[in-house]
Protein backbone atom coordinates (compact mmCIF):
# COMPACT_ATOMS: atom_id res chain seq x y z
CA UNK A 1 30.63 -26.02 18.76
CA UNK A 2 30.31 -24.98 15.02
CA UNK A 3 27.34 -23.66 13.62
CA UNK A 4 27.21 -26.37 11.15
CA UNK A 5 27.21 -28.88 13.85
CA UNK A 6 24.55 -26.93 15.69
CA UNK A 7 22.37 -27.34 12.71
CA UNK A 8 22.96 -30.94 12.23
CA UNK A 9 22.56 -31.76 15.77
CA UNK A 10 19.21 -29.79 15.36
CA UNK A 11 18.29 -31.36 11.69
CA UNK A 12 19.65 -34.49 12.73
CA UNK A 13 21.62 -34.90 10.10
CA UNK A 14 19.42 -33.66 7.22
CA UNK A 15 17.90 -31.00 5.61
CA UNK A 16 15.87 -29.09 7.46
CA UNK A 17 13.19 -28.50 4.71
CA UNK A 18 13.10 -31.63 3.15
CA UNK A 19 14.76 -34.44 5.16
CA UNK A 20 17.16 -35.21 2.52
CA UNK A 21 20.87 -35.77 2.98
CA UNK A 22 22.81 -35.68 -0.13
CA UNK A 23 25.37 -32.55 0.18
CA UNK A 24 24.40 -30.60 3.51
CA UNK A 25 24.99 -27.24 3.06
CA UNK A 26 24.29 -24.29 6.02
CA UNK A 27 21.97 -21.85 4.40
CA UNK A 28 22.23 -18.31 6.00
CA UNK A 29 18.83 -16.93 6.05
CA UNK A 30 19.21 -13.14 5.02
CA UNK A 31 19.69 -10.18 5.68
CA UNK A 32 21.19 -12.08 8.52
CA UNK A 33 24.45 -13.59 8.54
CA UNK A 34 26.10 -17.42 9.59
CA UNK A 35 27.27 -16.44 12.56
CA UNK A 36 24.48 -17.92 14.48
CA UNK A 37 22.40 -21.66 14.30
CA UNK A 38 19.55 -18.93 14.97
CA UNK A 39 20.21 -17.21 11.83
CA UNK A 40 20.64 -20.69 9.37
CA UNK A 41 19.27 -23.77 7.65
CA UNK A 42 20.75 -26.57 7.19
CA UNK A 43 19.85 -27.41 3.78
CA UNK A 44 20.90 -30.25 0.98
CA UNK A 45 21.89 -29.90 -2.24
CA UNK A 46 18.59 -29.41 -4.22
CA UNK A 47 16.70 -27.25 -1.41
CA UNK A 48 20.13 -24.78 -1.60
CA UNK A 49 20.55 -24.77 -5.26
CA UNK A 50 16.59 -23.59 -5.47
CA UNK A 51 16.69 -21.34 -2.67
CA UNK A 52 19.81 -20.06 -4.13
CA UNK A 53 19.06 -19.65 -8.08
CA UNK A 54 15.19 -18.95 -8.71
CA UNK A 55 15.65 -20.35 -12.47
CA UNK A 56 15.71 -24.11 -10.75
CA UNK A 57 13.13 -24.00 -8.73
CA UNK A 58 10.55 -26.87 -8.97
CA UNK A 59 7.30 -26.31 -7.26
CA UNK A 60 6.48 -30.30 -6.30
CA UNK A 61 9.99 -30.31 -4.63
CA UNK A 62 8.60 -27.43 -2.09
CA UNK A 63 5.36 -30.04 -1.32
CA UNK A 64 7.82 -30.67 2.03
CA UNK A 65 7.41 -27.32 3.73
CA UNK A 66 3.89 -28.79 4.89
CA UNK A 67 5.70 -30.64 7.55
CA UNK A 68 8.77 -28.38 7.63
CA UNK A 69 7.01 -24.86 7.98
CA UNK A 70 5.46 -26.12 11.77
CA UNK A 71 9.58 -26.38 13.14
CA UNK A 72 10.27 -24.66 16.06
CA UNK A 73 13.21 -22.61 14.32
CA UNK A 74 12.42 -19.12 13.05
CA UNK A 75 14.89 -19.91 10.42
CA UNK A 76 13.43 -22.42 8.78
CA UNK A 77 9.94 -20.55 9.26
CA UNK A 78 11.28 -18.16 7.10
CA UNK A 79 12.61 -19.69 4.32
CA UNK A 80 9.41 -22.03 4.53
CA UNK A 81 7.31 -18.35 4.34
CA UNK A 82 9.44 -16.63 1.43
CA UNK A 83 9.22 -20.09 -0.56
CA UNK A 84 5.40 -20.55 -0.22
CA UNK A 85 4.90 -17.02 -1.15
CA UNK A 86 7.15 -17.16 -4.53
CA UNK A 87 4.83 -20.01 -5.39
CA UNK A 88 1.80 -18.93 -4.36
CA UNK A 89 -0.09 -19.30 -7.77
CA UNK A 90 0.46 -22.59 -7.73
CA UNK A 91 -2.83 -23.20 -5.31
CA UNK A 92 -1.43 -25.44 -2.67
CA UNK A 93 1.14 -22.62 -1.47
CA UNK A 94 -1.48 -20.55 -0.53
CA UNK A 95 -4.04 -23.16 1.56
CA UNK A 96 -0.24 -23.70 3.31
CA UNK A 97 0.50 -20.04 4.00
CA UNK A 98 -3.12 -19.65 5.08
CA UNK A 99 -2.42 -22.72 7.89
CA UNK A 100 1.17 -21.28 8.70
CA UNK A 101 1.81 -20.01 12.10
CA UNK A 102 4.16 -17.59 12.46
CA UNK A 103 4.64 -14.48 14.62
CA UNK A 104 5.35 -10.98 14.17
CA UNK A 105 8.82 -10.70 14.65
CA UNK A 106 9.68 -13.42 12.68
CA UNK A 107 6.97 -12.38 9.59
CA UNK A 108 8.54 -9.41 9.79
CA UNK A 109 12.31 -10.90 9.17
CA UNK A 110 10.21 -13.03 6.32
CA UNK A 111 9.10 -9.89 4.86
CA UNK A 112 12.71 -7.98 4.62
CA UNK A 113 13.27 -7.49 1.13
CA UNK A 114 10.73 -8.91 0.06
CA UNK A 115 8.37 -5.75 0.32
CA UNK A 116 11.67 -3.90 -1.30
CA UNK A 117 11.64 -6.05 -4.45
CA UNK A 118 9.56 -4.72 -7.14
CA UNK A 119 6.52 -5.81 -8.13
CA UNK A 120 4.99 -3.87 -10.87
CA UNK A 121 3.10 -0.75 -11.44
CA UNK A 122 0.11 -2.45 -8.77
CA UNK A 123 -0.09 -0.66 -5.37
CA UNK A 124 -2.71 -1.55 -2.96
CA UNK A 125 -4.58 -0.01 -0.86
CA UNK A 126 -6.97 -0.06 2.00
CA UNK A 127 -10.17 2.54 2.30
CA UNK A 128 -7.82 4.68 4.22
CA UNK A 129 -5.15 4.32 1.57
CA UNK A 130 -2.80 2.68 3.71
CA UNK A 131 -0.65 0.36 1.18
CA UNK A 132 -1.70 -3.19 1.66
CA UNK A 133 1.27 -6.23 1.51
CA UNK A 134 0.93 -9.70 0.98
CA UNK A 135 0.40 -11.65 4.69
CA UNK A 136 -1.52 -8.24 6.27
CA UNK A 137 -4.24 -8.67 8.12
CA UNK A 138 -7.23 -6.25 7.02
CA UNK A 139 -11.09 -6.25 8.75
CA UNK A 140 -13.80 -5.72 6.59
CA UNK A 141 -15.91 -2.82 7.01
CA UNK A 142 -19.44 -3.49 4.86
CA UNK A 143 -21.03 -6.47 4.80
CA UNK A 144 -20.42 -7.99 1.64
CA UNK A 145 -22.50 -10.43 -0.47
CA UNK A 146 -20.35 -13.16 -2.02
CA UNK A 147 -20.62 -14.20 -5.54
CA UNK A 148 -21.81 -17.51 -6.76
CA UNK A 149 -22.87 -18.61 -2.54
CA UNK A 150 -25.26 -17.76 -0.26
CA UNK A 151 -22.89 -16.47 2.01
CA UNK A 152 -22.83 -12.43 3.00
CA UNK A 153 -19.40 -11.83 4.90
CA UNK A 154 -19.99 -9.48 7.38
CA UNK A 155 -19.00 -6.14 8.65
CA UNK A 156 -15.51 -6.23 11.21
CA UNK A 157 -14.78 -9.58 10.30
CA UNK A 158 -11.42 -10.26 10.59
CA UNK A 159 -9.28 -11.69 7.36
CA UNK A 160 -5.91 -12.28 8.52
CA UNK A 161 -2.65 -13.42 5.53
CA UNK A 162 -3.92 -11.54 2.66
CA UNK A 163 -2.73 -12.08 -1.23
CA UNK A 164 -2.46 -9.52 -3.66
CA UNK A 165 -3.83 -9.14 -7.38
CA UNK A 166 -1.25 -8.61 -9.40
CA UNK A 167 -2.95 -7.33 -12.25
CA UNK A 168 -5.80 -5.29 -10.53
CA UNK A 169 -4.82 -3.08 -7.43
CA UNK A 170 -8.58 -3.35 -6.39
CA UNK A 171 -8.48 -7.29 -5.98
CA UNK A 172 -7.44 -8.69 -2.97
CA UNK A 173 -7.45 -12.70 -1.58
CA UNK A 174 -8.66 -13.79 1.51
CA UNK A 175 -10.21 -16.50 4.22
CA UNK A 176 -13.67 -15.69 5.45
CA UNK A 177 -15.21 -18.63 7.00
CA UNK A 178 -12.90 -20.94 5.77
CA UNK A 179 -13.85 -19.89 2.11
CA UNK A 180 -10.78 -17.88 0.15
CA UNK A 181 -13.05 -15.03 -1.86
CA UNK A 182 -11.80 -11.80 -3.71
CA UNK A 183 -12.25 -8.59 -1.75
CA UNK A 184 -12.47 -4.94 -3.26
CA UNK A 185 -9.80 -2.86 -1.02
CA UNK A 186 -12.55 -0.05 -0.80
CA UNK A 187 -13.87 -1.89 2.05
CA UNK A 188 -11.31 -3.61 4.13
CA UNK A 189 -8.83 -1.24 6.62
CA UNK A 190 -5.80 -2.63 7.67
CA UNK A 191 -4.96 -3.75 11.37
């Protein structure tokens, strides 16, 4: 069997990202290659010519990844990862990457090239000057009032899928308590 006829079997048919069927295309996820169903998407016209050519892409079309980025396929976890993280300052990306399971190994794949590509002057770093990336995991390590609440998030907490500032290399994003606040890198350290 074809790996195109893997994926539709697997798609059913459609596009694995947004259920559409007009011009089914297999995506190869890189830096792998086609030869594998393991390694693809099957994708329609509009998801490839996005994923392919950055200049098109329309942020509402991406809504879909809220049901798409739960598949079982590491494939389509990835491309559902990369996407939500280009379009992060939209809002919505980010409450989706913050709900988005998705394990080591296949974060990691999500990550290749990604941490390569350039993104300005900003580095970040943790107390112990270990570089932060966007999607680490960091624990705080002072308890820290929060601005404009009541709340004080505490000492070892865990805040797992951080976001980056990416005009102030002291600013980072993050969950605590189901509240997304800005945290000053001084006092986080990395896991």
């Amino acid at each position: 069997m074809s790996v195109e006829q893997d994926l539709r079997d697997r798609g059913s048919d459609s596009c694995e990202l947004c259920g559409g069927k007009a011009g089914l295309t297999v995506y190869a996820v890189a830096p792998r290659d086609n030869s594998s169903a393991d390694n693809c998407v099957m994708t329609c016209e509009t998801c490839h010519d996005q994923l392919t050519d950055p200049e098109k892409v329309e942020a509402n079309h991406w809504r879909c990844l809220n049901d798409s980025m739960w598949a079982e396929a590491n494939a389509i976890k990835v491309v559902a990862w990369r996407m939500l993280t280009n379009l992060k300052g939209e809002g919505w990306p980010a409450d989706l990457l913050d709900m988005m399971y998705i394990d080591e190994e296949t974060t990691a794949w999500a990550k290749e090239g990604f941490e390569d590509a350039p993104v300005g002057d900003v580095i970040h770093r943790d107390s112990n000057g270990v570089v932060l990336a966007v999607g680490d995991s960091v624990v705080l390590i002072k308890d820290l009032p929060v601005k404009g609440s009541s709340m004080i998030a505490k000492r070892g907490t865990p805040v797992r899928n951080i976001r980056l500032d990416q005009d102030n290399e002291t600013f980072i994003e993050g969950k605590v308590d189901g509240q997304t606040i800005v945290i000053i890198t001084e006092y986080v350290k990395k896991t």
